[in-house]
Protein backbone atom coordinates (compact mmCIF):
# COMPACT_ATOMS: atom_id res chain seq x y z
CA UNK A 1 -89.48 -124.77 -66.27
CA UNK A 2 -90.77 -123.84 -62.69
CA UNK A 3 -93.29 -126.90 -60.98
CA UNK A 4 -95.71 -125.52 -58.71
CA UNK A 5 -95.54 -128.94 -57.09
CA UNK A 6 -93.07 -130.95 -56.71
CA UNK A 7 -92.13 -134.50 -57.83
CA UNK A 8 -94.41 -137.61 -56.22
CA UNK A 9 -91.92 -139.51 -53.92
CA UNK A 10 -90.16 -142.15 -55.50
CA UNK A 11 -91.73 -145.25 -52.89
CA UNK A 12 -94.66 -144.44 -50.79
CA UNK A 13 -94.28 -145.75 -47.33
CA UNK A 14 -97.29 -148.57 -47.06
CA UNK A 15 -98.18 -147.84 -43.34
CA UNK A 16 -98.46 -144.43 -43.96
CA UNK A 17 -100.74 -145.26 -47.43
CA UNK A 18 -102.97 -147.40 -44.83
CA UNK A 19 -103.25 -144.79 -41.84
CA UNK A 20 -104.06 -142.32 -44.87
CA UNK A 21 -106.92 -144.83 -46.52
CA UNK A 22 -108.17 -145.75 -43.11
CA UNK A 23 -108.54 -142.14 -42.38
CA UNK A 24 -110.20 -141.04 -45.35
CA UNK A 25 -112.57 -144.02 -46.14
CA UNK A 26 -113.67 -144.08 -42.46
CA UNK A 27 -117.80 -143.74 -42.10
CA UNK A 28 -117.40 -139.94 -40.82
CA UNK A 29 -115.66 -139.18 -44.32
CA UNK A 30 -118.39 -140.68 -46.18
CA UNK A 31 -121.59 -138.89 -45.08
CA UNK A 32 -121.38 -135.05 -45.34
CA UNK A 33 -123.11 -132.58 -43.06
CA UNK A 34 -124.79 -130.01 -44.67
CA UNK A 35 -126.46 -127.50 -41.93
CA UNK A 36 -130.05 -128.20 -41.39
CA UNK A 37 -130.40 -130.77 -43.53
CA UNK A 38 -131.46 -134.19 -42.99
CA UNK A 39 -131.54 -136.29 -46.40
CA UNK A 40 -133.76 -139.35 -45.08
CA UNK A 41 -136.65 -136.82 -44.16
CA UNK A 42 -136.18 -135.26 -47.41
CA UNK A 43 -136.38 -138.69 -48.57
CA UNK A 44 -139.93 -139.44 -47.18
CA UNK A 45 -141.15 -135.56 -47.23
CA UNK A 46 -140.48 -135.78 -51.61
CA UNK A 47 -140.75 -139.11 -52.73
CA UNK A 48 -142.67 -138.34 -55.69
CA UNK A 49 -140.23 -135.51 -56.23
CA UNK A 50 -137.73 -137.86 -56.14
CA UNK A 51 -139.23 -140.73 -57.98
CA UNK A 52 -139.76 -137.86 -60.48
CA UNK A 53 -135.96 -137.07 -60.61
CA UNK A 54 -134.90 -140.83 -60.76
CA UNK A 55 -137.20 -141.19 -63.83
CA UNK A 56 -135.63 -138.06 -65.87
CA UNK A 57 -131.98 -139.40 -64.98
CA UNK A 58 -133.01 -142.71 -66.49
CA UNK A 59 -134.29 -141.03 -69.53
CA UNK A 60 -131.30 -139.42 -70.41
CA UNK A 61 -129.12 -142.26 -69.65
CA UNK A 62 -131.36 -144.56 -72.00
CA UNK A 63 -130.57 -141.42 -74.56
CA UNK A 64 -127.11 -141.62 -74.11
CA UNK A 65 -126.68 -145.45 -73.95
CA UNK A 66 -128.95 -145.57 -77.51
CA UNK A 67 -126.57 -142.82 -78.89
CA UNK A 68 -123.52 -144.60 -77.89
CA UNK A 69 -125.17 -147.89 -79.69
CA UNK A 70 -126.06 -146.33 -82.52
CA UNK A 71 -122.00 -145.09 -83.01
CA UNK A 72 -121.13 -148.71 -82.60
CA UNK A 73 -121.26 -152.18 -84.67
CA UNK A 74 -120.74 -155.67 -83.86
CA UNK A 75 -120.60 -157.28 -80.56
CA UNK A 76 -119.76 -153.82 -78.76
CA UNK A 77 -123.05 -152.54 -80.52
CA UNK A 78 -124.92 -155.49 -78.52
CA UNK A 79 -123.65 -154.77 -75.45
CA UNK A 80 -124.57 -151.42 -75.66
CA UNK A 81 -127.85 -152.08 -76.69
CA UNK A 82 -128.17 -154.63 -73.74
CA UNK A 83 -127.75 -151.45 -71.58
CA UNK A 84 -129.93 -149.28 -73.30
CA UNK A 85 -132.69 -152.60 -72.73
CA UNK A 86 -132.15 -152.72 -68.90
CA UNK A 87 -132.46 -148.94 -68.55
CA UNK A 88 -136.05 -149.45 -70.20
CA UNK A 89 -136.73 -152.28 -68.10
CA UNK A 90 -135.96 -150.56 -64.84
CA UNK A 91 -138.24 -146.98 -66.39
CA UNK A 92 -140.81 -149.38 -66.71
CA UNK A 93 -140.60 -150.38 -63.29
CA UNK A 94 -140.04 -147.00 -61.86
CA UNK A 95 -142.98 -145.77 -64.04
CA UNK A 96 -145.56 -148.54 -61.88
CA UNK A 97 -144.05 -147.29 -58.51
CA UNK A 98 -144.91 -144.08 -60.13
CA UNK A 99 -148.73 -144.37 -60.78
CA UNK A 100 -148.31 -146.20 -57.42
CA UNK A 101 -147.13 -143.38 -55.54
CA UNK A 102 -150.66 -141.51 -54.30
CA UNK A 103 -150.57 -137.29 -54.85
CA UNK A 104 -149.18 -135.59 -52.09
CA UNK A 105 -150.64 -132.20 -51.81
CA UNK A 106 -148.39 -129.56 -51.48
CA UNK A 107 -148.95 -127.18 -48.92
């Protein structure tokens, strides 16, 4: 049978595994540049957008975390349940920063 790629080496060479990680988790790998966008002003310019956004992806991972409980029994089902309690906790917080947050008007 024909490999597109070939076999891993057999030992990895550990300065070569640090100049690689060094390279790759450096700060200018981290943050990428999409033209004409700058994420902090798009930050401020749509927080109740975002605060919005942050509240949906907490509902569905409270919906998921529940389902997942409900599939389970015993200590595991406790744990789970324990999540499913601190995603409520932090909606509930989220929802006061929400009726905190005064109307911005769109224009």
């Amino acid at each position: 049978m024909f490999k597109v790629t070939p076999n891993p080496p057999n030992k990895i060479d550990p300065e070569a595994a640090d100049r690689a990680l060094t390279h790759y988790l450096s700060p200018k790998h981290n943050h990428v540049e999409r033209p004409g966008s700058d994420t902090s002003e798009a930050v401020n310019q749509n927080r109740e957008d975002l605060l919005v956004t942050i509240h949906s992806i907490m509902d569905s991972a409270a919906a998921t975390a529940y389902e997942n409980a409900d599939n389970l029994t015993g200590p595991h089902r406790k744990v789970a349940m324990g999540v499913v309690h601190l995603i409520e906790l932090a909606q509930r917080m989220l929802n006061v920063l929400i009726e905190k947050e005064p109307p911005t008007a769109e224009a």
